[in-house]
Protein backbone atom coordinates (compact mmCIF):
# COMPACT_ATOMS: atom_id res chain seq x y z
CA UNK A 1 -6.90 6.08 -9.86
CA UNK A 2 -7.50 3.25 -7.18
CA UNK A 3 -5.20 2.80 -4.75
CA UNK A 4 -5.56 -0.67 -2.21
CA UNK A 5 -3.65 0.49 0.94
CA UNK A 6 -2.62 -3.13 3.02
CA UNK A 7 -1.55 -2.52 6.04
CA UNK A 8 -1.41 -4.43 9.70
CA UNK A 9 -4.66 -4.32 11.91
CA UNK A 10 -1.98 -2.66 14.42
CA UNK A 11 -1.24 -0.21 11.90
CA UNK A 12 -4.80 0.74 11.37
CA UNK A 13 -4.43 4.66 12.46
CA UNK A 14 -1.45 5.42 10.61
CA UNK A 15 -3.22 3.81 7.31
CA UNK A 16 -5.75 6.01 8.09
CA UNK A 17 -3.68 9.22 8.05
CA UNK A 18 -1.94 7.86 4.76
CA UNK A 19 -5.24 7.39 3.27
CA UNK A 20 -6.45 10.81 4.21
CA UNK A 21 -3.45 12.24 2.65
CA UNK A 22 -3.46 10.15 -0.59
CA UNK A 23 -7.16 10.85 -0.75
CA UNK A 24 -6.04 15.20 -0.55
CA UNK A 25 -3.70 14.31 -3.29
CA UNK A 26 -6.79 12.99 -5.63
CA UNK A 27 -6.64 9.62 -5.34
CA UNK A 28 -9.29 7.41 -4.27
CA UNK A 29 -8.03 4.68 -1.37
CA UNK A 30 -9.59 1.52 -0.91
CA UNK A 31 -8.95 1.05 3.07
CA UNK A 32 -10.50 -2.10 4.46
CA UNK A 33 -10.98 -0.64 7.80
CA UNK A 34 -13.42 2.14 6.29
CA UNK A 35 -14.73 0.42 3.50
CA UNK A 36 -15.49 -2.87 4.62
CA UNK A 37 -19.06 -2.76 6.86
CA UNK A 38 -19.95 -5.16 9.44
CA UNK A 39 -21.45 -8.25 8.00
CA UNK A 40 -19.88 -7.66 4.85
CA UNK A 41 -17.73 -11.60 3.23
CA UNK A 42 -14.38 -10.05 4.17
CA UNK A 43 -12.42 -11.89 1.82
CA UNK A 44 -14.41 -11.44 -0.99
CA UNK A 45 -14.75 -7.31 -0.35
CA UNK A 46 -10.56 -7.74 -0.06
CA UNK A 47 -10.69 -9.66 -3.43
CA UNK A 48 -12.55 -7.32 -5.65
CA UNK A 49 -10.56 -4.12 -3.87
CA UNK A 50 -7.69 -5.88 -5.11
CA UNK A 51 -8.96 -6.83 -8.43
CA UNK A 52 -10.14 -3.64 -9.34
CA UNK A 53 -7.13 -1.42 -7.83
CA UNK A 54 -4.62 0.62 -10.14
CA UNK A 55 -2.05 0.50 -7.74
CA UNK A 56 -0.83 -1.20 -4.03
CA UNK A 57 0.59 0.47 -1.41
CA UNK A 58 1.98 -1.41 1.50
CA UNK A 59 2.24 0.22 4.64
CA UNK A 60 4.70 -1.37 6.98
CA UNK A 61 5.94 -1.16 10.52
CA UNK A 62 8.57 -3.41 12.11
CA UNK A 63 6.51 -6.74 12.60
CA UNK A 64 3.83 -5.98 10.41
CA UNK A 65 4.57 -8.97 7.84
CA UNK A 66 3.78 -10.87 10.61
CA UNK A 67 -0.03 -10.50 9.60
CA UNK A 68 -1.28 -13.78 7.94
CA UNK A 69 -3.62 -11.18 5.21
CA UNK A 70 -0.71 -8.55 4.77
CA UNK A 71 1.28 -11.22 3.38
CA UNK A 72 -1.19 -13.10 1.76
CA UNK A 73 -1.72 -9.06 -0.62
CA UNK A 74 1.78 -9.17 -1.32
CA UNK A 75 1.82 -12.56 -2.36
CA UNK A 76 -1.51 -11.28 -4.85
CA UNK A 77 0.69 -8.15 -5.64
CA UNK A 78 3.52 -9.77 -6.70
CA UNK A 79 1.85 -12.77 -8.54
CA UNK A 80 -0.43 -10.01 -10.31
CA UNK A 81 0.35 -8.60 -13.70
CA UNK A 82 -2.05 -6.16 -13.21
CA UNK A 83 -0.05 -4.63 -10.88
CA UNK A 84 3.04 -5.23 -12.15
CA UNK A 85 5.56 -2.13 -11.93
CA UNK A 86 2.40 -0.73 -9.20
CA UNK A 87 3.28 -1.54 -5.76
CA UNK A 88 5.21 1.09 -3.22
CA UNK A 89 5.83 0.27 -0.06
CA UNK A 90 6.17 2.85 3.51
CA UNK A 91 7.89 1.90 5.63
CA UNK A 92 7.32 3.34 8.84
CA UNK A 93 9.65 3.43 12.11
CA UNK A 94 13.19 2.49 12.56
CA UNK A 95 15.43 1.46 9.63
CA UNK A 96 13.99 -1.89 9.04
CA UNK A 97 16.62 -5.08 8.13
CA UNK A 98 16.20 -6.79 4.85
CA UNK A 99 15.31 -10.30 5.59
CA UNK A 100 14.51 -9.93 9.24
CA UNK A 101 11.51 -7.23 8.94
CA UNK A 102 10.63 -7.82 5.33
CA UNK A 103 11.27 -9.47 2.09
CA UNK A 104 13.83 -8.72 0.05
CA UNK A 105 12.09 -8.09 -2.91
CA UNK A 106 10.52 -5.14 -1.61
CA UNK A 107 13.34 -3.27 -1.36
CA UNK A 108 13.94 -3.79 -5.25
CA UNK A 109 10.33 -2.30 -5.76
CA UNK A 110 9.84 1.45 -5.58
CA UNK A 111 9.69 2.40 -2.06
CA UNK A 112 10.11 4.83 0.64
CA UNK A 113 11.97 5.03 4.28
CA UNK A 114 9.91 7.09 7.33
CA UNK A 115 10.92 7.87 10.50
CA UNK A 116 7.84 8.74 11.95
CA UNK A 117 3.95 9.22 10.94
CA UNK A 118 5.02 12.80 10.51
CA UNK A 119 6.18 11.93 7.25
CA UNK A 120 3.21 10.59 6.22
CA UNK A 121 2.45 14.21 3.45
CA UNK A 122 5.83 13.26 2.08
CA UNK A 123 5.00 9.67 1.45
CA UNK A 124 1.46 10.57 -0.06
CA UNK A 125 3.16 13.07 -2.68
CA UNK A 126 6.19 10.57 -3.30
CA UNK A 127 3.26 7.72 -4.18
CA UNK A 128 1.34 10.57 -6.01
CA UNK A 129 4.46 11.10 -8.40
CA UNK A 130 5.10 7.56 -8.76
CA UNK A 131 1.07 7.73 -10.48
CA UNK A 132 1.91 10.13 -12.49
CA UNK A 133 4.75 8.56 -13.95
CA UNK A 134 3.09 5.81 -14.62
CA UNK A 135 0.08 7.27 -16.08
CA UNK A 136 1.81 9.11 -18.60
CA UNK A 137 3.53 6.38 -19.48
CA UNK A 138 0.30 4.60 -20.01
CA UNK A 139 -0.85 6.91 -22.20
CA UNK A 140 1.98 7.21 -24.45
CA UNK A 141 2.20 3.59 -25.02
């Protein structure tokens, strides 16, 4: 399974970690600051990750939406039927307010609350069970 991890240029060590753990868990993360080489048409490398992933995850930290290409991958999340019903969020840091920190709508979307980056293993085996839920219900359909 593909996973396209979004996250803020600020953000970039933390996505990292959550890739690394998400990778232990046997999924394969598409992470633009490893897999995007100098030289390469940004946007375009961004386009197919996002075209050919099985799932998003957003990593967020308070003013992360803030990012003019984090919010332009929701926008492609939530517009995509591909991924419809495959998009968690992490949300990293203090208890973040609805409205203020991030949209609404991805707090109706399956998601998860973190402290700290120590949490990080937790979050990779929460989005790891949200996969296989929705693998086997891929199957069985």
């Amino acid at each position: 399974m593909k996973v396209f991890l979004s996250h803020a240029q600020s953000d970039s060590g933390l996505a990292l970690e959550l890739a690394k753990n998400l990778q232990r868990r046997g999924l394969r993360v598409f992470n633009p600051d490893e897999d995007i080489a100098p030289g390469d048409n940004w946007a375009l490398k961004i386009g197919e990750a996002l075209q050919e992933s099985d799932f998003i995850v957003f990593l967020l930290t308070p003013g992360a939406m803030d990012q003019e290409w984090l919010r332009k991958e929701f926008e492609f999340a939530l517009g995509s039927k591909r991924h419809e019903n495959r998009v968690f969020t992490v949300f990293v840091g203090p208890t973040l307010e609805v409205s203020h920190d991030v949209p609404w709508i991805l707090m109706k979307l399956p998601h998860l609350q973190l402290e700290s980056a120590a949490d990080l293993k937790h979050a990779a085996k929460e989005i790891a069970s949200q996969f296989s839920i929705r693998e086997e219900s891929s199957s069985n359909a």
